[in-house]
Protein backbone atom coordinates (compact mmCIF):
# COMPACT_ATOMS: atom_id res chain seq x y z
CA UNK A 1 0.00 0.00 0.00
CA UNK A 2 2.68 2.59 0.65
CA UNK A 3 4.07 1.59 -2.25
CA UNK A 4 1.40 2.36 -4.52
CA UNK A 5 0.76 5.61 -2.56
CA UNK A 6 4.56 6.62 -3.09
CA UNK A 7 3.83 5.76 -6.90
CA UNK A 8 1.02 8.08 -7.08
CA UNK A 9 2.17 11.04 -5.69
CA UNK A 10 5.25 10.57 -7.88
CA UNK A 11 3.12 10.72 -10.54
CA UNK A 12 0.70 13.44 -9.56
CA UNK A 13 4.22 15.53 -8.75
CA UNK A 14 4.95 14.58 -12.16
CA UNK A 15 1.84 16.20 -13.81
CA UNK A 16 1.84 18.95 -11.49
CA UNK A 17 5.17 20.31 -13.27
CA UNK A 18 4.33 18.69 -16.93
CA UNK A 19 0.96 19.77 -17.45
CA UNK A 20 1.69 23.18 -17.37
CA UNK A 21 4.48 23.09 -19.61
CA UNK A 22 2.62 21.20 -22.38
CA UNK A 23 1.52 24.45 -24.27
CA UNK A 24 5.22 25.38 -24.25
CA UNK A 25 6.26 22.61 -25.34
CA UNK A 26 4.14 22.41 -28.56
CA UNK A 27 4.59 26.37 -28.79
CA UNK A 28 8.20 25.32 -29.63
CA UNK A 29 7.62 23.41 -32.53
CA UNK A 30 4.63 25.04 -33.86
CA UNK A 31 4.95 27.42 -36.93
CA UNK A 32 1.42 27.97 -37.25
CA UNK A 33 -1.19 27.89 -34.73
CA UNK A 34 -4.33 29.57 -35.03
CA UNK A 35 -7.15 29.49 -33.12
CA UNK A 36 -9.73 27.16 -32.64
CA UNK A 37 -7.40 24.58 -33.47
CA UNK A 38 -6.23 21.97 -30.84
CA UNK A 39 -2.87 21.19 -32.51
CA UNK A 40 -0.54 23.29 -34.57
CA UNK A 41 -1.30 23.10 -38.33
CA UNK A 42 2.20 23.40 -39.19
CA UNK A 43 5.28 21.92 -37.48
CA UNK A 44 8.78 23.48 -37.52
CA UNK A 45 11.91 25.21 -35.94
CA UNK A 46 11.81 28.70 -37.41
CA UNK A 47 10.92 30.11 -33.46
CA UNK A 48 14.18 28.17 -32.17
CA UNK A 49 15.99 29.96 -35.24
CA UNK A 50 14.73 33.34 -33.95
CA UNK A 51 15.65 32.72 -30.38
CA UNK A 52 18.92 31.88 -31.32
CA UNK A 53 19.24 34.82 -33.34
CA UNK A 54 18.02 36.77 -30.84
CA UNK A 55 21.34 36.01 -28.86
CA UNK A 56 20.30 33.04 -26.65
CA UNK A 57 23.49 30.84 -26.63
CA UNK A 58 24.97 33.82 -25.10
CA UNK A 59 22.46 34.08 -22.33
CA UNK A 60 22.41 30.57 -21.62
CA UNK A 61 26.30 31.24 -21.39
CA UNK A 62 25.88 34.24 -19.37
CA UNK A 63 23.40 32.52 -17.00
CA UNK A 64 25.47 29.59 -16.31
CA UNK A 65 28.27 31.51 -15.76
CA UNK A 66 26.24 33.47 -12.80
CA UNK A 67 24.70 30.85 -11.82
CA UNK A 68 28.18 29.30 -11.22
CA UNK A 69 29.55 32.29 -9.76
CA UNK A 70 26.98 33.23 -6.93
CA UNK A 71 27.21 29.12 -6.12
CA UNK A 72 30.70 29.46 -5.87
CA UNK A 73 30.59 32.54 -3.00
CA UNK A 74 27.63 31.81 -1.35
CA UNK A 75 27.71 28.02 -0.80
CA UNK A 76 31.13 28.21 1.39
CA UNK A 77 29.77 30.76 3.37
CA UNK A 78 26.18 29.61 3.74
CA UNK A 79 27.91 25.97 5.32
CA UNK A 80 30.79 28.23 7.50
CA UNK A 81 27.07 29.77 8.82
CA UNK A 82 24.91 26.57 8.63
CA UNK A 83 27.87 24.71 10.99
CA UNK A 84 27.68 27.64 13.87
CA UNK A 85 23.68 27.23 13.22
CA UNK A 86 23.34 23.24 13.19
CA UNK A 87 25.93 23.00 16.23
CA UNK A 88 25.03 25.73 18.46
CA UNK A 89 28.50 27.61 17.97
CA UNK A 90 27.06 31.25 18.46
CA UNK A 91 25.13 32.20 22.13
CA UNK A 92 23.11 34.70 19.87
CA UNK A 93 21.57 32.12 16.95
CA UNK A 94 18.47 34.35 16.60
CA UNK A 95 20.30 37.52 15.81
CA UNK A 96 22.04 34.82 12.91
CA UNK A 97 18.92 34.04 11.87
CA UNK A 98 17.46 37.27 11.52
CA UNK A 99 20.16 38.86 9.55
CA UNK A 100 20.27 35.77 7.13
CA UNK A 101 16.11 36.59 6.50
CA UNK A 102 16.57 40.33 6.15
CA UNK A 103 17.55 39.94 2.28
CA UNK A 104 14.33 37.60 1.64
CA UNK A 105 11.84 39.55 3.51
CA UNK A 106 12.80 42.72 1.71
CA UNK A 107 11.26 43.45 -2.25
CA UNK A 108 13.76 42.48 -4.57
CA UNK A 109 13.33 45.44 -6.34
CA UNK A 110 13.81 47.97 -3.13
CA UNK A 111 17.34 46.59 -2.85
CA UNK A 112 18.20 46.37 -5.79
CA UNK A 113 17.02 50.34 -6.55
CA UNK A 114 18.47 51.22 -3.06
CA UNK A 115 22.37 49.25 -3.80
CA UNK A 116 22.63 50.37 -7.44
CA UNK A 117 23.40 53.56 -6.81
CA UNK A 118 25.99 52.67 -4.00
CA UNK A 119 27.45 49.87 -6.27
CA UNK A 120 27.83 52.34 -9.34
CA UNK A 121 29.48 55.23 -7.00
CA UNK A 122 31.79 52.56 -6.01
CA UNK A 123 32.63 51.39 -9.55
CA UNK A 124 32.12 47.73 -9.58
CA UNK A 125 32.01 45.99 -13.08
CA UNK A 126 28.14 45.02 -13.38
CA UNK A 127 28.57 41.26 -13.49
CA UNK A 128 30.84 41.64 -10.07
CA UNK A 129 27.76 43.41 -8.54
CA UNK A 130 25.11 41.39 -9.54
CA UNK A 131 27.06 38.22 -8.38
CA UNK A 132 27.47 39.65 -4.77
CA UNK A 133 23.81 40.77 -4.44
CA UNK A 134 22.25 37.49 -5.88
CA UNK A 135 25.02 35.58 -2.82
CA UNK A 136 23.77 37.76 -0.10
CA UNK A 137 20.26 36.28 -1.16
CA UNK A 138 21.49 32.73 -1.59
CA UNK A 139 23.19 32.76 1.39
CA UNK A 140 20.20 31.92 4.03
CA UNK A 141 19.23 28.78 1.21
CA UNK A 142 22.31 27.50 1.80
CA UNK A 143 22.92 28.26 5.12
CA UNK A 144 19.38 26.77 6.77
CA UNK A 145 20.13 23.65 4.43
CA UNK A 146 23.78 23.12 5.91
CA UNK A 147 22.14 23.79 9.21
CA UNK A 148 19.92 21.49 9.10
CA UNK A 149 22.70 18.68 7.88
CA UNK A 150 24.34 19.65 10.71
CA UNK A 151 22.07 19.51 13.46
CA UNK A 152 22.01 15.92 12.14
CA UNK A 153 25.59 15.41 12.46
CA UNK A 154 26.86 14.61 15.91
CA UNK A 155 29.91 17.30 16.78
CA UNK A 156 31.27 14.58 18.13
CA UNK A 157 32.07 13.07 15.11
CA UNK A 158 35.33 15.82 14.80
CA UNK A 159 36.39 16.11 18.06
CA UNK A 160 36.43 11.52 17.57
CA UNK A 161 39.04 12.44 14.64
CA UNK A 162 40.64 15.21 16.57
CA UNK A 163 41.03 12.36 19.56
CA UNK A 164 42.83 9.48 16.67
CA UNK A 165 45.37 11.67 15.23
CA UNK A 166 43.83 14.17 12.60
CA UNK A 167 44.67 17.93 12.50
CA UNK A 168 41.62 20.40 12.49
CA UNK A 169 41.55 20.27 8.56
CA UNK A 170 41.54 16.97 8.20
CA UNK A 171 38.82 16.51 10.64
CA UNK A 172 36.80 18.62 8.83
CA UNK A 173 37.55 17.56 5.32
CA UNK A 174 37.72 14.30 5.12
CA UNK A 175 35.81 13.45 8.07
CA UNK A 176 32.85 16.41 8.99
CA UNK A 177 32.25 17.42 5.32
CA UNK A 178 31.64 13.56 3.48
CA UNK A 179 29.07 13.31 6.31
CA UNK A 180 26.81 16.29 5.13
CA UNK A 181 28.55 16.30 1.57
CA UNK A 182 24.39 15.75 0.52
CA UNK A 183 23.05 18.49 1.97
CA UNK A 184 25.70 20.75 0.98
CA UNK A 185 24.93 19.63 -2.98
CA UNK A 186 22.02 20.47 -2.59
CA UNK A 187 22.59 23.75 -0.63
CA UNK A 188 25.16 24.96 -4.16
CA UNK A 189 22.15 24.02 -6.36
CA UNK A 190 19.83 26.29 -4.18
CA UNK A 191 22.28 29.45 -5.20
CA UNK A 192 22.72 27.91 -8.81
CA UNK A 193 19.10 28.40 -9.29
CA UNK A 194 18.93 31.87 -7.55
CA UNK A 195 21.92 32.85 -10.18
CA UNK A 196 20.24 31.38 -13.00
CA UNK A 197 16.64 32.14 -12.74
CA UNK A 198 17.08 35.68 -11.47
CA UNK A 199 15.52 38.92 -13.39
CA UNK A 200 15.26 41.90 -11.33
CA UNK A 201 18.57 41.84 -9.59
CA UNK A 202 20.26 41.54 -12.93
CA UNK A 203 17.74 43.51 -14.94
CA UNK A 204 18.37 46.63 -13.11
CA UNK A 205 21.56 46.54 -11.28
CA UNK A 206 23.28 45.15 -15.02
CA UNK A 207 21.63 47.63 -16.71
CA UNK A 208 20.84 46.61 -19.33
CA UNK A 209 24.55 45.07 -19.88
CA UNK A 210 24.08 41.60 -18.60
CA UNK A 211 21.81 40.05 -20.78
CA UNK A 212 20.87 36.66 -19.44
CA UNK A 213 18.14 34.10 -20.29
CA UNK A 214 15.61 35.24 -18.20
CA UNK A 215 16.46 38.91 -19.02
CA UNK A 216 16.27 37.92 -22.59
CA UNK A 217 13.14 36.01 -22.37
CA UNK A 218 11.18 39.07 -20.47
CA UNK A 219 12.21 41.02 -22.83
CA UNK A 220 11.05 38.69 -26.03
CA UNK A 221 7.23 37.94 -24.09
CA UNK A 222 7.12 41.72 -23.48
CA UNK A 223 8.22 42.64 -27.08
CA UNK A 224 8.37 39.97 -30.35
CA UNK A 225 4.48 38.69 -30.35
CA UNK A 226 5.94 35.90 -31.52
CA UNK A 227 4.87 33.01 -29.36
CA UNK A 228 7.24 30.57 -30.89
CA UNK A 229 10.39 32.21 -30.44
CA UNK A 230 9.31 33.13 -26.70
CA UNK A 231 8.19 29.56 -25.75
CA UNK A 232 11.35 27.91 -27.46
CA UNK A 233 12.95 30.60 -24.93
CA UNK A 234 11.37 29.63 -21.94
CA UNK A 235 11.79 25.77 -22.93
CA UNK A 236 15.40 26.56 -23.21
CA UNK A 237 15.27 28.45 -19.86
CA UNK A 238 13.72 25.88 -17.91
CA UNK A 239 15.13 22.66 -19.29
CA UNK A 240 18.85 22.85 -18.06
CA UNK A 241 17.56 23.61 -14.21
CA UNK A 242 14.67 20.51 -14.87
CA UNK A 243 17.36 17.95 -15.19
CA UNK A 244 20.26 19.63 -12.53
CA UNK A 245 17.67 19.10 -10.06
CA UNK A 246 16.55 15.62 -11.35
CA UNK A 247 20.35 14.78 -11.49
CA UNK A 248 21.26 16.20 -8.52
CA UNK A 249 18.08 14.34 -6.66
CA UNK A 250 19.23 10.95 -7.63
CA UNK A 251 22.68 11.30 -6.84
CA UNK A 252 21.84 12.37 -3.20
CA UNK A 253 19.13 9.31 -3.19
CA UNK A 254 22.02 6.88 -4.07
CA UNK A 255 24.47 8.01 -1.94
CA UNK A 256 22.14 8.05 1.01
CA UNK A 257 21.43 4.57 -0.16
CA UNK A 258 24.62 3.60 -0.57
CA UNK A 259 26.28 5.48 2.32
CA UNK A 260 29.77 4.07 2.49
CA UNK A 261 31.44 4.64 5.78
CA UNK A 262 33.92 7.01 5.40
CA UNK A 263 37.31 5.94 6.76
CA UNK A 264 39.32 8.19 9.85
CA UNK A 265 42.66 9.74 8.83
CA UNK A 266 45.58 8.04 10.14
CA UNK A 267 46.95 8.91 13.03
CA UNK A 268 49.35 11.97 13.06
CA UNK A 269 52.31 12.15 15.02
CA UNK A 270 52.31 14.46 17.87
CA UNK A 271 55.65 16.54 16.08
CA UNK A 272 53.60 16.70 13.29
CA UNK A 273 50.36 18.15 14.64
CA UNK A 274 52.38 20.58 16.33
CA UNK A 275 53.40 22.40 13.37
């Protein structure tokens, strides 16, 4: 029975993010479809040769590359925060915890308006500033997800290493880190996505200079009229995050599956760990 019931909701989780999609999807290979037709009279790829005329290998370049970028600074620093958090390192965690929500409770567009002028007196290269805005609003994604790993993780499990030989670093990389190593995959896909899927942040703080997919594909539903070339946009959008996350979903699923016990570094010598 909780079989079948695990089958179902996979499936109804399935629909849930199919269903609405299926317009797009024929919307990208129609070339002519009128209304009150059900299907597309014509089939083709002329709205896929727009879009990529319209410059989107370069957006799905520049995306990637923030996307990359903001995972890159705000995932290190979201599980240095998520380890005080999880472990009870800091005798103020609410004051933590408040200053991580600050940049999701305020409008995305307030701080945006309110740090471009600061960021452009200060002369930072647009990409530069849009990478360190989008991390300061990864950063509590990635921290609450390391905390939680943490909290799960005994801190006893370091000081155990510290106790058999291993210096401080080792502890914590080849010991502390393969035990939440899940959580914090998941914690640099969280600020992937923010990177990638972002609009206002890089609409108005790049002005107008960093032209990225979903910055290109506002710009084509507000402007072309051409339904093709937008939904082959917004397939093309979508579709690389779609199977990251499947990816990334199954590879946390095996390894919790698997979960191979992760072998102590050998003891140090004392003259060593003294230096």
């Amino acid at each position: 029975m909780t079989r079948v019931v695990r089958t179902a909701g996979l499936v109804l989780a399935l629909l849930w993010l199919v269903v609405p999609l299926a317009p797009v999807l024929v919307w990208a290979g129609a070339e002519r479809w009128s209304f009150p037709d059900l299907l597309p009279r014509d089939w083709g790829v002329s709205g896929w040769r727009e879009a990529a005329s319209a410059g989107l290998p370069l957006a799905l370049l520049r995306s990637l590359v923030l996307g990359l970028a903001v995972a890159a600074v705000a995932t290190p620093l979201g599980v240095m925060t998520g380890r005080v958090l999880g472990w009870r390192l800091t005798g103020r965690p609410r004051m933590v915890v408040a200053l991580l929500l600050v940049p999701l409770v305020l409008p995305p567009f307030a701080v945006a308006m309110g740090l471009d002028v600061v960021l452009i007196r200060v002369g930072l290269h647009e990409l530069v500033s849009v990478v360190l805005l989008l991390s300061v609003v990864a950063i509590p994604y990635t921290a609450y997800t390391s905390a939680t790993a943490f909290a799960r993780t005994s801190p006893e499990l370091e000081a155990q290493a510290r106790a058999l030989g291993a210096t401080p670093r080792q502890a914590r990389l080849r010991v502390v880190l393969p035990a939440v190593r899940g959580s914090i995959l998941v914690a640099a896909l969280l600020a992937f996505l923010v990177g990638w899927s972002d609009y206002v942040v890089t609409l108005l703080v790049g002005g107008g200079q960093l032209v990225t997919a979903p910055v290109l594909l506002g710009a084509a539903a507000s402007g072309s009229g051409n339904d093709a070339t937008v939904a082959a946009m917004a397939l093309a959008t979508v579709a690389p995050p779609v199977v990251l996350v499947t990816v990334a979903a199954l590879r946390v699923r095996g390894s919790g599956r698997t979960a191979p016990a992760d072998r102590l570094p050998e003891p140090v010598p004392d003259h060593e760990r003294m230096r």
